[in-house]
PDB file of N, CA and C in Angstrom:
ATOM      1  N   UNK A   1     -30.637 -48.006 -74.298  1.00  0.00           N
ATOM      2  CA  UNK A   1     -30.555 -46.562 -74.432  1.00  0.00           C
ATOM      3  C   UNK A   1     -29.090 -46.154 -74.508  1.00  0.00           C
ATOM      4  N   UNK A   2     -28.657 -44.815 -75.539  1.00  0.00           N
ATOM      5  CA  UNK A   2     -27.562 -44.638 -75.208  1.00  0.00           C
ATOM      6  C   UNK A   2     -27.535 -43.427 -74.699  1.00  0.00           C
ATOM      7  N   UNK A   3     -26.553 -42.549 -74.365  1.00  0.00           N
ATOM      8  CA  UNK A   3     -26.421 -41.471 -74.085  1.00  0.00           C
ATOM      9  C   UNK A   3     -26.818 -40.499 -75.033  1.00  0.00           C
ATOM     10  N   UNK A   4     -27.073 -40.413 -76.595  1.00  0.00           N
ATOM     11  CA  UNK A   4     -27.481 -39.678 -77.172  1.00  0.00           C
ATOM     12  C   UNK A   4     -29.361 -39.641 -77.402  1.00  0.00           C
ATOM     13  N   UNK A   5     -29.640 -41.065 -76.928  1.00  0.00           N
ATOM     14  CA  UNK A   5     -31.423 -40.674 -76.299  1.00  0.00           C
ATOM     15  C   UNK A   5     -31.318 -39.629 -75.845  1.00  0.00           C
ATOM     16  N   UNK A   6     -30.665 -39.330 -74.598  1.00  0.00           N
ATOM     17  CA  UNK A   6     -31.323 -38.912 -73.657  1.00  0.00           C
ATOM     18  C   UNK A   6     -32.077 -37.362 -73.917  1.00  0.00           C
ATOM     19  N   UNK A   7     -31.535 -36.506 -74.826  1.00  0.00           N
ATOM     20  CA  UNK A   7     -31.951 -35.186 -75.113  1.00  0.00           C
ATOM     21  C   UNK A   7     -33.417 -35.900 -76.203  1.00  0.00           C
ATOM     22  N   UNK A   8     -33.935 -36.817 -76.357  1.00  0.00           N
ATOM     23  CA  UNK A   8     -34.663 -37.003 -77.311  1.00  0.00           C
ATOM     24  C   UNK A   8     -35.531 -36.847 -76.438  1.00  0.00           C
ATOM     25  N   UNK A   9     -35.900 -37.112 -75.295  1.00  0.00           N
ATOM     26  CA  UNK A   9     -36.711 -37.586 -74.074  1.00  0.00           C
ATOM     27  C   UNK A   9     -37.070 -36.137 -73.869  1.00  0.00           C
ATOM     28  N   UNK A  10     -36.679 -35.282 -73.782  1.00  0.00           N
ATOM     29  CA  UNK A  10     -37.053 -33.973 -73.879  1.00  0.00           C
ATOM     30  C   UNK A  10     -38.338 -33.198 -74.400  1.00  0.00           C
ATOM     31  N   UNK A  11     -39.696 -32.768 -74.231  1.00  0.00           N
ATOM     32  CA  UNK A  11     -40.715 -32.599 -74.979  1.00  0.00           C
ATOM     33  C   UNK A  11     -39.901 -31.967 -76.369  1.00  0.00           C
ATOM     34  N   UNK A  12     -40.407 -31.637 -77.124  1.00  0.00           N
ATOM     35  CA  UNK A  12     -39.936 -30.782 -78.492  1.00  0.00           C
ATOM     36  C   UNK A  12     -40.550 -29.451 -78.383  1.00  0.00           C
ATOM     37  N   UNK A  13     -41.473 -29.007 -77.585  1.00  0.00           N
ATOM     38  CA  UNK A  13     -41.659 -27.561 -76.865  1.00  0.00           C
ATOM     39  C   UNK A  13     -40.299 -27.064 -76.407  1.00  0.00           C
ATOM     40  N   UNK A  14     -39.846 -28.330 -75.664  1.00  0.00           N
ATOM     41  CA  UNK A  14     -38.427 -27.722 -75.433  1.00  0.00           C
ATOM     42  C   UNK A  14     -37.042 -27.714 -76.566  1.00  0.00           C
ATOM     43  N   UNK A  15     -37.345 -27.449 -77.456  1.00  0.00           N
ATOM     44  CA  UNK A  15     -36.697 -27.597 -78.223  1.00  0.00           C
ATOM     45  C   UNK A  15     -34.908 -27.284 -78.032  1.00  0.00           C
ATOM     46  N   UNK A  16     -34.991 -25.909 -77.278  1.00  0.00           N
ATOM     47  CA  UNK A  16     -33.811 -25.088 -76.843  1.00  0.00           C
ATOM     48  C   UNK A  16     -32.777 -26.510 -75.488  1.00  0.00           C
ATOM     49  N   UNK A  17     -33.599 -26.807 -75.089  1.00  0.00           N
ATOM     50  CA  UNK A  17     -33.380 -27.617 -73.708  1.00  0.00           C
ATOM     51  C   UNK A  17     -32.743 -28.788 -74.690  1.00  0.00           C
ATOM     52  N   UNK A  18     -33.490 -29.539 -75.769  1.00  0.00           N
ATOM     53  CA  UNK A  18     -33.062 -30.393 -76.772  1.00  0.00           C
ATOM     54  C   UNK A  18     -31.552 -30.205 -77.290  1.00  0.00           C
ATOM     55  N   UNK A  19     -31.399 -28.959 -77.696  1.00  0.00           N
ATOM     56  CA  UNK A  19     -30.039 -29.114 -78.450  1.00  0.00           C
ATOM     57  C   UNK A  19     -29.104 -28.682 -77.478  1.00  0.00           C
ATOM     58  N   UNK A  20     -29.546 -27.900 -76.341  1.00  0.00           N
ATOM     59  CA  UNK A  20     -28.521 -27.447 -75.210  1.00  0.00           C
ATOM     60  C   UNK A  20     -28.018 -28.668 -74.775  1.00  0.00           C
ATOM     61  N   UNK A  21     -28.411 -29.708 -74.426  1.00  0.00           N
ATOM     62  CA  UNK A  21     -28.436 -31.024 -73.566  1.00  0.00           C
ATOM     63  C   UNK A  21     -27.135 -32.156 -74.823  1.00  0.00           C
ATOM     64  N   UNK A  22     -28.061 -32.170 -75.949  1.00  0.00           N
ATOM     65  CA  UNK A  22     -27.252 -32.831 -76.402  1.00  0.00           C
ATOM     66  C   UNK A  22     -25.837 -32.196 -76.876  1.00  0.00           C
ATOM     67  N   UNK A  23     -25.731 -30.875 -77.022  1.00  0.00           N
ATOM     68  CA  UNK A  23     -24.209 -30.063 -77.075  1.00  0.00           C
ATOM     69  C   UNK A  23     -23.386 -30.253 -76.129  1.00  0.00           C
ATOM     70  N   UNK A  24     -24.000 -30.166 -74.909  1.00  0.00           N
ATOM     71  CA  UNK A  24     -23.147 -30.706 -73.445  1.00  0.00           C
ATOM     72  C   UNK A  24     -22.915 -32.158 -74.022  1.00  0.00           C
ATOM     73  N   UNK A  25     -23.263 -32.670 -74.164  1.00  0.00           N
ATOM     74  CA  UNK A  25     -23.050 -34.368 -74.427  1.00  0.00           C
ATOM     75  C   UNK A  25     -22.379 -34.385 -75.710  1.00  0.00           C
ATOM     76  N   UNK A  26     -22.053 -33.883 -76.742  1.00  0.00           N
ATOM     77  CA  UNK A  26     -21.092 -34.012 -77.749  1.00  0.00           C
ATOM     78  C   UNK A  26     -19.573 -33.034 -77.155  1.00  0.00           C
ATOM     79  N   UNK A  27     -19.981 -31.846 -76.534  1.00  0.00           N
ATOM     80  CA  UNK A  27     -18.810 -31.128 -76.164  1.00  0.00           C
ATOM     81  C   UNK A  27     -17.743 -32.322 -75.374  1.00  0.00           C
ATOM     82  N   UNK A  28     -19.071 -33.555 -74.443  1.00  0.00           N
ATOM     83  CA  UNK A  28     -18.348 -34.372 -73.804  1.00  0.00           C
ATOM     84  C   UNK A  28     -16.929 -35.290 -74.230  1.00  0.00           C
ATOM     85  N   UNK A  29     -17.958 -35.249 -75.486  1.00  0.00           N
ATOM     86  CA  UNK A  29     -17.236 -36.897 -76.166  1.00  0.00           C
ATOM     87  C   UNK A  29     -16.006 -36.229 -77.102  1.00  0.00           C
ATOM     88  N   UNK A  30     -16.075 -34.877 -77.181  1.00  0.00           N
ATOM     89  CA  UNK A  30     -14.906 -34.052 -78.017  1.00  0.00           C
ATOM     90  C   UNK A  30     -13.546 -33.878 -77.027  1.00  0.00           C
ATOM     91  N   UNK A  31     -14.275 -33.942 -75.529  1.00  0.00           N
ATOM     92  CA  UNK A  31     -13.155 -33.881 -74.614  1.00  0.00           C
ATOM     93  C   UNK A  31     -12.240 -34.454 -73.815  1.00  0.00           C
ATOM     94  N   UNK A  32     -11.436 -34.554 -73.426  1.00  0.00           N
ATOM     95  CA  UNK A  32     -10.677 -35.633 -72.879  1.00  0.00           C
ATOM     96  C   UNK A  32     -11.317 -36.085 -71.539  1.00  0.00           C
ATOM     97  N   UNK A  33     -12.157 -35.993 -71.072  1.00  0.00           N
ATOM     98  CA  UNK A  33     -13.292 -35.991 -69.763  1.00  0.00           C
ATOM     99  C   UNK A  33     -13.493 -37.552 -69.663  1.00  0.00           C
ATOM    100  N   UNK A  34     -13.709 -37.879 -68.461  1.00  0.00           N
ATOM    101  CA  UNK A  34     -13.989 -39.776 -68.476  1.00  0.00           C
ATOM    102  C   UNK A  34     -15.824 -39.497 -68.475  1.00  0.00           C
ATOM    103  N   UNK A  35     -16.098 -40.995 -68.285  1.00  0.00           N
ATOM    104  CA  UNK A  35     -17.227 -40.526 -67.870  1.00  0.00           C
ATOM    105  C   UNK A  35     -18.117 -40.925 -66.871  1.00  0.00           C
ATOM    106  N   UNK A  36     -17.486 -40.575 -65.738  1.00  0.00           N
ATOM    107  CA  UNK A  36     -17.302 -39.848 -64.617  1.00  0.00           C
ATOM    108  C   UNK A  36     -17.583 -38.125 -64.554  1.00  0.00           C
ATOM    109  N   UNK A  37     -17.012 -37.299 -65.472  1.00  0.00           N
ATOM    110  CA  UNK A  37     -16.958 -36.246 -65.798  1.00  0.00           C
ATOM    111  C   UNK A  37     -18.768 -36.023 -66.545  1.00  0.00           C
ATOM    112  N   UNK A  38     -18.707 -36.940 -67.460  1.00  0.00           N
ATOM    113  CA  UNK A  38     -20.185 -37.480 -68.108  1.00  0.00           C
ATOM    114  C   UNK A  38     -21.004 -36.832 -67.167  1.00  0.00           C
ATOM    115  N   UNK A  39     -21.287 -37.631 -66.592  1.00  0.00           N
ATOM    116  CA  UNK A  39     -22.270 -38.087 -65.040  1.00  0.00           C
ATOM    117  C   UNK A  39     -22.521 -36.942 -64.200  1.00  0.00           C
ATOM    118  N   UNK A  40     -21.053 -36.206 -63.790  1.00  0.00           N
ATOM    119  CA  UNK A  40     -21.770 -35.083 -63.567  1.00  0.00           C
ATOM    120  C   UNK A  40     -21.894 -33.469 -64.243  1.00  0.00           C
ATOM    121  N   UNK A  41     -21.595 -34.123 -65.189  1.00  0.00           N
ATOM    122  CA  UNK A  41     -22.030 -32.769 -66.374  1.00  0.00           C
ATOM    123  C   UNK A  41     -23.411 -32.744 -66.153  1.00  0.00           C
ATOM    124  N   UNK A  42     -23.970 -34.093 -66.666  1.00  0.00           N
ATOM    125  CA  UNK A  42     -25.718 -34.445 -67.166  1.00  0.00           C
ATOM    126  C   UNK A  42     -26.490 -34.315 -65.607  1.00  0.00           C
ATOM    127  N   UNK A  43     -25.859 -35.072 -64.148  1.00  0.00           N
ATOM    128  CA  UNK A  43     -26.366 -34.052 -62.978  1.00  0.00           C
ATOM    129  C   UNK A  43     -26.614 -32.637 -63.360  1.00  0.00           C
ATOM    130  N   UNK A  44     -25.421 -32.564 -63.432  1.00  0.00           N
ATOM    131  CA  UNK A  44     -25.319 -30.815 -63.417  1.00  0.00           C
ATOM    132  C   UNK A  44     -26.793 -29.973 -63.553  1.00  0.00           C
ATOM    133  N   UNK A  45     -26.493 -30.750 -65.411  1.00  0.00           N
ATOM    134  CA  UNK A  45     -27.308 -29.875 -66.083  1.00  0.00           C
ATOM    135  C   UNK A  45     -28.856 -30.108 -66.073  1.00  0.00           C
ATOM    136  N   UNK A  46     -29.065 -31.415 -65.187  1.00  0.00           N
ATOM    137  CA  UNK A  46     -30.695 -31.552 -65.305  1.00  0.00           C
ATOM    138  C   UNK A  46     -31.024 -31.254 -63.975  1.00  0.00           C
ATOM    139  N   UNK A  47     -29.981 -30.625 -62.963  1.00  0.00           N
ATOM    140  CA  UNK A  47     -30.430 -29.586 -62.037  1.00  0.00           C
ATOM    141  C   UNK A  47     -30.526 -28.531 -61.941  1.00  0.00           C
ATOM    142  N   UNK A  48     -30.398 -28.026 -63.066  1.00  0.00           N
ATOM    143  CA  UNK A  48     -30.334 -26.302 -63.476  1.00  0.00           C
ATOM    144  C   UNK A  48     -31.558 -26.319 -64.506  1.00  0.00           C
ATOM    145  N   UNK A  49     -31.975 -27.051 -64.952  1.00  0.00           N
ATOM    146  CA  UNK A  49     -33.170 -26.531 -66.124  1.00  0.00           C
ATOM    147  C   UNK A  49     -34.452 -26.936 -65.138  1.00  0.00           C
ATOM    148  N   UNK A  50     -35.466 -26.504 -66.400  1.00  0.00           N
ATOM    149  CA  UNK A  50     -37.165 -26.339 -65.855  1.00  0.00           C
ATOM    150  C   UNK A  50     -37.555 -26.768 -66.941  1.00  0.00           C
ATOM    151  N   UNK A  51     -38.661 -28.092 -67.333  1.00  0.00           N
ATOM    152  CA  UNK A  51     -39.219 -28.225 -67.715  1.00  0.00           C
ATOM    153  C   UNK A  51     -40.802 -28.358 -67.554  1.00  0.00           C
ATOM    154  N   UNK A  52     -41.588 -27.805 -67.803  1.00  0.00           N
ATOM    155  CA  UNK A  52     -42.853 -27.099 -67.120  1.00  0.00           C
ATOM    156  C   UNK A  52     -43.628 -28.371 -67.429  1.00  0.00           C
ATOM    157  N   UNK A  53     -44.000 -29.498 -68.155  1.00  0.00           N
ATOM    158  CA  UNK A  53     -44.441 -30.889 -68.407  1.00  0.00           C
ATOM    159  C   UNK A  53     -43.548 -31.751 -66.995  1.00  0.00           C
ATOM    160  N   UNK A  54     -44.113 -32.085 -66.019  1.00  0.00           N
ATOM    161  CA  UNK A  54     -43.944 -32.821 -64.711  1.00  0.00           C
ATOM    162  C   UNK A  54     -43.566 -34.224 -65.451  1.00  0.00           C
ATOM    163  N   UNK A  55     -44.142 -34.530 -65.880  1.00  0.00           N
ATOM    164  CA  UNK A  55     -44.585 -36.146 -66.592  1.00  0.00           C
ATOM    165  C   UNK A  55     -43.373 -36.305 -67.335  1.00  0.00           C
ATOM    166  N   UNK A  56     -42.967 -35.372 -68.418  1.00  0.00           N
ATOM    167  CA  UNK A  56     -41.849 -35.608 -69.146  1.00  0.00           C
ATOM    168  C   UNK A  56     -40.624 -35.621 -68.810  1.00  0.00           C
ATOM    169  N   UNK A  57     -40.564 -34.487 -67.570  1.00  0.00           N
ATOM    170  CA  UNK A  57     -39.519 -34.468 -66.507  1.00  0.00           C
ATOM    171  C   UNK A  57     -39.256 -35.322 -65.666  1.00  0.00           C
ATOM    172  N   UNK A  58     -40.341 -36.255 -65.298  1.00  0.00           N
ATOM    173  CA  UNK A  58     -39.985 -37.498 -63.958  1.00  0.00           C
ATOM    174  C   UNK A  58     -39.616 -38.408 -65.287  1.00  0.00           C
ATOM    175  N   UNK A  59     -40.028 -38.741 -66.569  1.00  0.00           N
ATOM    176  CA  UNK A  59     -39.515 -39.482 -67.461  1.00  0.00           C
ATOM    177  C   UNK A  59     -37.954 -39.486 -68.221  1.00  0.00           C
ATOM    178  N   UNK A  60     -37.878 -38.549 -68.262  1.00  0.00           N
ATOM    179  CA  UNK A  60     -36.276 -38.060 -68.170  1.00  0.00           C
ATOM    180  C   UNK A  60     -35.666 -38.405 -67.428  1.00  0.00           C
ATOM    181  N   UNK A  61     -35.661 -37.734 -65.971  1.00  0.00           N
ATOM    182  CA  UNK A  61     -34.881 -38.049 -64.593  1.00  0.00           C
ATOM    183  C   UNK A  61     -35.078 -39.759 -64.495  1.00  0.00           C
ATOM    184  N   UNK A  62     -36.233 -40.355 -64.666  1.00  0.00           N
ATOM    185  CA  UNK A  62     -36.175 -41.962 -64.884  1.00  0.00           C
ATOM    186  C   UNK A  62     -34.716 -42.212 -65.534  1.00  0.00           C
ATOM    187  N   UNK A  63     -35.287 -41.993 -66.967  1.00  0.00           N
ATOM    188  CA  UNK A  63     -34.286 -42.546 -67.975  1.00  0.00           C
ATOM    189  C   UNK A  63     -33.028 -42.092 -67.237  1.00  0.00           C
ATOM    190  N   UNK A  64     -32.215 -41.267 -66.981  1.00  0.00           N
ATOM    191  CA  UNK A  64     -31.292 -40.742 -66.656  1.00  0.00           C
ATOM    192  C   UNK A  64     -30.793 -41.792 -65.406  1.00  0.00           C
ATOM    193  N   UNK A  65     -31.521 -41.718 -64.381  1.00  0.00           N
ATOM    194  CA  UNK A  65     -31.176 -42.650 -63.649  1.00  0.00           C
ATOM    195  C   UNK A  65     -30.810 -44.553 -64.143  1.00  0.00           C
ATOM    196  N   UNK A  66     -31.679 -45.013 -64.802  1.00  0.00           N
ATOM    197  CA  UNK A  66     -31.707 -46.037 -65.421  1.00  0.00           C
ATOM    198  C   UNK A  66     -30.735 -46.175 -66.081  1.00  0.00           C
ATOM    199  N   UNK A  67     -30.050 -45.248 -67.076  1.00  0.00           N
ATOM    200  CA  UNK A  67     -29.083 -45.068 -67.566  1.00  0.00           C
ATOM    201  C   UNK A  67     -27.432 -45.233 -66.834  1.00  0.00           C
ATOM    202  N   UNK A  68     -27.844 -44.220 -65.561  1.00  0.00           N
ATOM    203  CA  UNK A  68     -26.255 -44.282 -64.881  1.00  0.00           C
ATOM    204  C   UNK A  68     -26.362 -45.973 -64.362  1.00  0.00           C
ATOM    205  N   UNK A  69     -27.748 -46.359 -63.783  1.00  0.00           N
ATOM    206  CA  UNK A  69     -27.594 -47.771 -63.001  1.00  0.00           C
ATOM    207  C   UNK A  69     -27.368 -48.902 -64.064  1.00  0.00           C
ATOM    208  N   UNK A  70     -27.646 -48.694 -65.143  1.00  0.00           N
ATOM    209  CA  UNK A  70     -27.687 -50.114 -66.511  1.00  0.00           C
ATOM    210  C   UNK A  70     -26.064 -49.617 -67.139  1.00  0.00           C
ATOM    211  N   UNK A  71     -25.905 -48.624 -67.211  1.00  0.00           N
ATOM    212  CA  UNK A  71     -24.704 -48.291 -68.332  1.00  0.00           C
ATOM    213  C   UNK A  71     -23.490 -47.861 -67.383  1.00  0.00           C
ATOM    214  N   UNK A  72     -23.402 -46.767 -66.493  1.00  0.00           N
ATOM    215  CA  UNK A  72     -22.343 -45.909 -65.860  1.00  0.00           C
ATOM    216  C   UNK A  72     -21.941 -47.050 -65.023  1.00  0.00           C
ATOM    217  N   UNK A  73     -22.281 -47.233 -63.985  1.00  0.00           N
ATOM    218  CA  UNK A  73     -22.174 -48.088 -62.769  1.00  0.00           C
ATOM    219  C   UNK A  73     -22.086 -49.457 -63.164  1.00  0.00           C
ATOM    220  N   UNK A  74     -22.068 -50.213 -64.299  1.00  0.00           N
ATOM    221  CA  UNK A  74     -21.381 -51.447 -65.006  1.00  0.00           C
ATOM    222  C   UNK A  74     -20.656 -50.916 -65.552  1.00  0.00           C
ATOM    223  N   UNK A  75     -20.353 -50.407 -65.675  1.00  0.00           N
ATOM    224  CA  UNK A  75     -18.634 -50.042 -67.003  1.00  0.00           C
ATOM    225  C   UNK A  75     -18.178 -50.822 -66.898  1.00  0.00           C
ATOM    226  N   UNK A  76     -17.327 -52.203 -65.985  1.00  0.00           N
ATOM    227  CA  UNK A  76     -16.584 -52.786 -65.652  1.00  0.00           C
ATOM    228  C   UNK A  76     -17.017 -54.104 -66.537  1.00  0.00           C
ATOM    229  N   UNK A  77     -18.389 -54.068 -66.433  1.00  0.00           N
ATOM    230  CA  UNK A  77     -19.044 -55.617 -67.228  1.00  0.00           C
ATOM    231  C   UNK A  77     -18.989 -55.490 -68.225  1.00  0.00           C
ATOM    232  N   UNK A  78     -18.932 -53.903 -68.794  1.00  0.00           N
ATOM    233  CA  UNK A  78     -18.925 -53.963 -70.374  1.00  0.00           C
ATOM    234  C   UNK A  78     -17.730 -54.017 -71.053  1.00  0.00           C
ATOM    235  N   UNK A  79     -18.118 -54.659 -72.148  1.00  0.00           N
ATOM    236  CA  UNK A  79     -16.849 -54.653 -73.456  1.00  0.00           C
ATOM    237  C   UNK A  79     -16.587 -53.628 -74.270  1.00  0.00           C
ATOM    238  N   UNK A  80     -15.712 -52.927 -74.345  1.00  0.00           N
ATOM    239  CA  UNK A  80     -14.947 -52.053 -74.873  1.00  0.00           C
ATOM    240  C   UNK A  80     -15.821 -51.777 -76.227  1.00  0.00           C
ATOM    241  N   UNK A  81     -16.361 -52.768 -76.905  1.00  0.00           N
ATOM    242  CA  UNK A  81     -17.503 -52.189 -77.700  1.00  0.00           C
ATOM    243  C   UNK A  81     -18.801 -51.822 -76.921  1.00  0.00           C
ATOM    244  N   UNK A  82     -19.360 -52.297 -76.405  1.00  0.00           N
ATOM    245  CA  UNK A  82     -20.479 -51.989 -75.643  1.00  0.00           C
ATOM    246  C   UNK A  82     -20.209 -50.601 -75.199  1.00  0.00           C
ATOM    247  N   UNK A  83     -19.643 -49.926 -74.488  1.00  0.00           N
ATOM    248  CA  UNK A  83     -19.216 -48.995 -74.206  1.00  0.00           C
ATOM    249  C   UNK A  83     -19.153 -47.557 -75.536  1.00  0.00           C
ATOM    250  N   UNK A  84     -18.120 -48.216 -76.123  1.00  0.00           N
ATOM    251  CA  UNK A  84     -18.388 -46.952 -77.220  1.00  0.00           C
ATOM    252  C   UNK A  84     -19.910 -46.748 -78.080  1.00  0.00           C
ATOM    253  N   UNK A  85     -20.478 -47.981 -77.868  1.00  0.00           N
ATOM    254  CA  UNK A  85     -22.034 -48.164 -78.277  1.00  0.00           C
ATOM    255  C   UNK A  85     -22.908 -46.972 -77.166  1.00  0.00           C
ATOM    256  N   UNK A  86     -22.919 -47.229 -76.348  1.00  0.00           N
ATOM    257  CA  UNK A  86     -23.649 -46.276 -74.964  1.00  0.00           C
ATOM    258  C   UNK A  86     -22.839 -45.172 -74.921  1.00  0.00           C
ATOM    259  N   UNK A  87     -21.894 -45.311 -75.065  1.00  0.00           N
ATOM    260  CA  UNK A  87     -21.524 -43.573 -75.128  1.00  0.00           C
ATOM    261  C   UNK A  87     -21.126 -42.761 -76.223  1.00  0.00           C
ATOM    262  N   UNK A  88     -21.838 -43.032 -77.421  1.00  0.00           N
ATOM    263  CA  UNK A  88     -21.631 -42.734 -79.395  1.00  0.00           C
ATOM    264  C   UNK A  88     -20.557 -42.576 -79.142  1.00  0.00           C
ATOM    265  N   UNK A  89     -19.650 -43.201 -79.419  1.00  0.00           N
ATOM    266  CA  UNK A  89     -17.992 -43.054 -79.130  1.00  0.00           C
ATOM    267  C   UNK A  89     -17.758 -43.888 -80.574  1.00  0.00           C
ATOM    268  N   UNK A  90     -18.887 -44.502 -81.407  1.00  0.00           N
ATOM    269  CA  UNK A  90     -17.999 -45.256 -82.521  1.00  0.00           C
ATOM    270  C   UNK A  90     -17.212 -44.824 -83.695  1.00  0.00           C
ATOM    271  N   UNK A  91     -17.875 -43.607 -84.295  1.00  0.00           N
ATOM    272  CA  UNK A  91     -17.182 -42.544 -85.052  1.00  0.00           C
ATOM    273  C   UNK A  91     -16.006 -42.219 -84.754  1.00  0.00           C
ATOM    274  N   UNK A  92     -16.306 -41.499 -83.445  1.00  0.00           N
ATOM    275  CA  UNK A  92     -14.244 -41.069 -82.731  1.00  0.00           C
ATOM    276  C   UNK A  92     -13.207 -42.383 -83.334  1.00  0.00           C
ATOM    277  N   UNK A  93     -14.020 -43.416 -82.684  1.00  0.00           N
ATOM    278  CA  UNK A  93     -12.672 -44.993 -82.923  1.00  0.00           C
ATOM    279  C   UNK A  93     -12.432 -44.844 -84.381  1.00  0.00           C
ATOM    280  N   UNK A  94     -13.331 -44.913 -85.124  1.00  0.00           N
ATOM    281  CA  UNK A  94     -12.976 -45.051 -86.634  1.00  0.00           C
ATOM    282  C   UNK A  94     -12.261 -44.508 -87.287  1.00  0.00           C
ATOM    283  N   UNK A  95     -12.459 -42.964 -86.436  1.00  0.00           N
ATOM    284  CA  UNK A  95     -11.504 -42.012 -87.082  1.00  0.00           C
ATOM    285  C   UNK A  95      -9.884 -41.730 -86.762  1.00  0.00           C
ATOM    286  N   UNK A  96      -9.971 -42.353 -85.841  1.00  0.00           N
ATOM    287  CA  UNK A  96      -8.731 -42.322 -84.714  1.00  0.00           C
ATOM    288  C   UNK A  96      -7.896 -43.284 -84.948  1.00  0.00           C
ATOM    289  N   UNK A  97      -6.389 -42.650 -85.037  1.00  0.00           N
ATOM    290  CA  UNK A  97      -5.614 -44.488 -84.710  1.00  0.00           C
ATOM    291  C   UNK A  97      -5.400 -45.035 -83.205  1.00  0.00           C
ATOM    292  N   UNK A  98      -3.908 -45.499 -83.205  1.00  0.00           N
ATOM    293  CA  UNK A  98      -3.499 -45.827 -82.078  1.00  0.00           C
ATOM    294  C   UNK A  98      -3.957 -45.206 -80.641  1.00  0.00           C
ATOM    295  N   UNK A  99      -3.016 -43.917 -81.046  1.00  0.00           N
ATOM    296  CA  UNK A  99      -3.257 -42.831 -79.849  1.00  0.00           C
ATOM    297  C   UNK A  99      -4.642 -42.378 -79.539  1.00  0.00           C
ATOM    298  N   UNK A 100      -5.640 -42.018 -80.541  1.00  0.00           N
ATOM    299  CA  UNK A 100      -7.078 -42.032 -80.241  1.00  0.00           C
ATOM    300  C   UNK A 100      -7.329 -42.871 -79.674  1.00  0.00           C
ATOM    301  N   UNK A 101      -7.126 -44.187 -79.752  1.00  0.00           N
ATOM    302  CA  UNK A 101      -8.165 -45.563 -79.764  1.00  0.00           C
ATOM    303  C   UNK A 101      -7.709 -45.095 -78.122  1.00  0.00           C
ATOM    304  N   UNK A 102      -6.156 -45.344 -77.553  1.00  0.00           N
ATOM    305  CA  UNK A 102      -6.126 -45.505 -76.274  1.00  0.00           C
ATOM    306  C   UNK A 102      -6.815 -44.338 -75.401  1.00  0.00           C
ATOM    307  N   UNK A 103      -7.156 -42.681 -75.660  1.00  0.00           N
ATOM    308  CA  UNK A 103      -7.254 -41.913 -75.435  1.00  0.00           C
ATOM    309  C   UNK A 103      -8.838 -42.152 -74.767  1.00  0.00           C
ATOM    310  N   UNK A 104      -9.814 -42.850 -75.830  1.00  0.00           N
ATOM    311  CA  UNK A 104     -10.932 -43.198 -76.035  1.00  0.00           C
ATOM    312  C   UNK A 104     -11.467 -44.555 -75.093  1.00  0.00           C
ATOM    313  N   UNK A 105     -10.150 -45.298 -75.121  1.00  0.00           N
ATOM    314  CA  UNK A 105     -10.310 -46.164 -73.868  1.00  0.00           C
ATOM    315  C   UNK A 105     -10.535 -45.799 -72.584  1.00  0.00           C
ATOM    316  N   UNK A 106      -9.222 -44.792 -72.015  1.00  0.00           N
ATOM    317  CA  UNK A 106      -9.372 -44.055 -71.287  1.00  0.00           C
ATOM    318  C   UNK A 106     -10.591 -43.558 -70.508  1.00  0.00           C
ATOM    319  N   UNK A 107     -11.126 -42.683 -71.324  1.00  0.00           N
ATOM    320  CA  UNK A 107     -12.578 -42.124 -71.312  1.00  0.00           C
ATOM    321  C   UNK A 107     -13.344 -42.915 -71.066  1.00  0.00           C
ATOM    322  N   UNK A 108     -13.534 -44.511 -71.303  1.00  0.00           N
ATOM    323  CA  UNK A 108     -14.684 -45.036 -71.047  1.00  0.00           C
ATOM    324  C   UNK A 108     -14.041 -46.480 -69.560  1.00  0.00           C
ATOM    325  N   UNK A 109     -13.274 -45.648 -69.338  1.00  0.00           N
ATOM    326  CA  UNK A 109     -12.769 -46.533 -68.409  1.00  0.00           C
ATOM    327  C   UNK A 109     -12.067 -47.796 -68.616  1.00  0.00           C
ATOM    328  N   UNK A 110     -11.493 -48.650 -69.956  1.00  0.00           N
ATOM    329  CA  UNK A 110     -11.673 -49.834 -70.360  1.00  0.00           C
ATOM    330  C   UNK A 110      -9.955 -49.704 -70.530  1.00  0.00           C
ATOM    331  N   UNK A 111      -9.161 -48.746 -69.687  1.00  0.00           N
ATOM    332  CA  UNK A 111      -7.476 -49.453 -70.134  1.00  0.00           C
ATOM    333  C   UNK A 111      -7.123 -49.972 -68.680  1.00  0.00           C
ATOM    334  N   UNK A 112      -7.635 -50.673 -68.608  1.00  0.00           N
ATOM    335  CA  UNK A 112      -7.113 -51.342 -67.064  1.00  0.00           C
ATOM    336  C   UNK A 112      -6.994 -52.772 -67.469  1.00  0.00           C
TER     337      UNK A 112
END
């Protein structure tokens, strides 16, 4: 899973909840924010909404969790590609030189 699932997981009733979710999550990757910052944006924001489907909501909050424990909380195991893979970060690199690339490292934790 990457981080751009996660608004997919969303019923499509919720459509509004759909593109709100994934805007927070592109506003992310536009910003100089680690992700750390990530993590608790997407807290944040899946403690402030209502989704009236229980089922789709404990499936979400799953994924979400699964997500920080497989992807967030290894950062360290992953490879600098892996990383921009789980967090759609591959576009930014492509487009970016030097100073992007390190900027982008940054963000995913990987200049150490």
């Amino acid at each position: 899973m990457t981080i751009d699932d996660l608004p997919l997981l969303i019923p499509t009733e919720h459509a509004d909840l759909q593109s709100d979710l994934a805007r927070w999550i592109t506003d992310w990757k536009r910003s100089e924010d680690d992700i750390e910052r990530l993590r608790f944006l997407v807290d944040k924001w899946l403690g402030n909404v209502w989704i009236n489907d229980e089922n789709a909501f404990k499936a979400l909050m799953q994924a979400w969790q699964t997500f920080k424990a497989e992807s967030l909380d290894r950062v360290p195991a992953l490879t600098v590609n892996e990383r921009l893979f789980i967090f759609g970060l591959f576009e930014q690199w492509d487009a970016s030189g030097p100073e992007g690339h390190k900027a982008l490292m940054a963000k995913v934790h990987a200049n150490a």
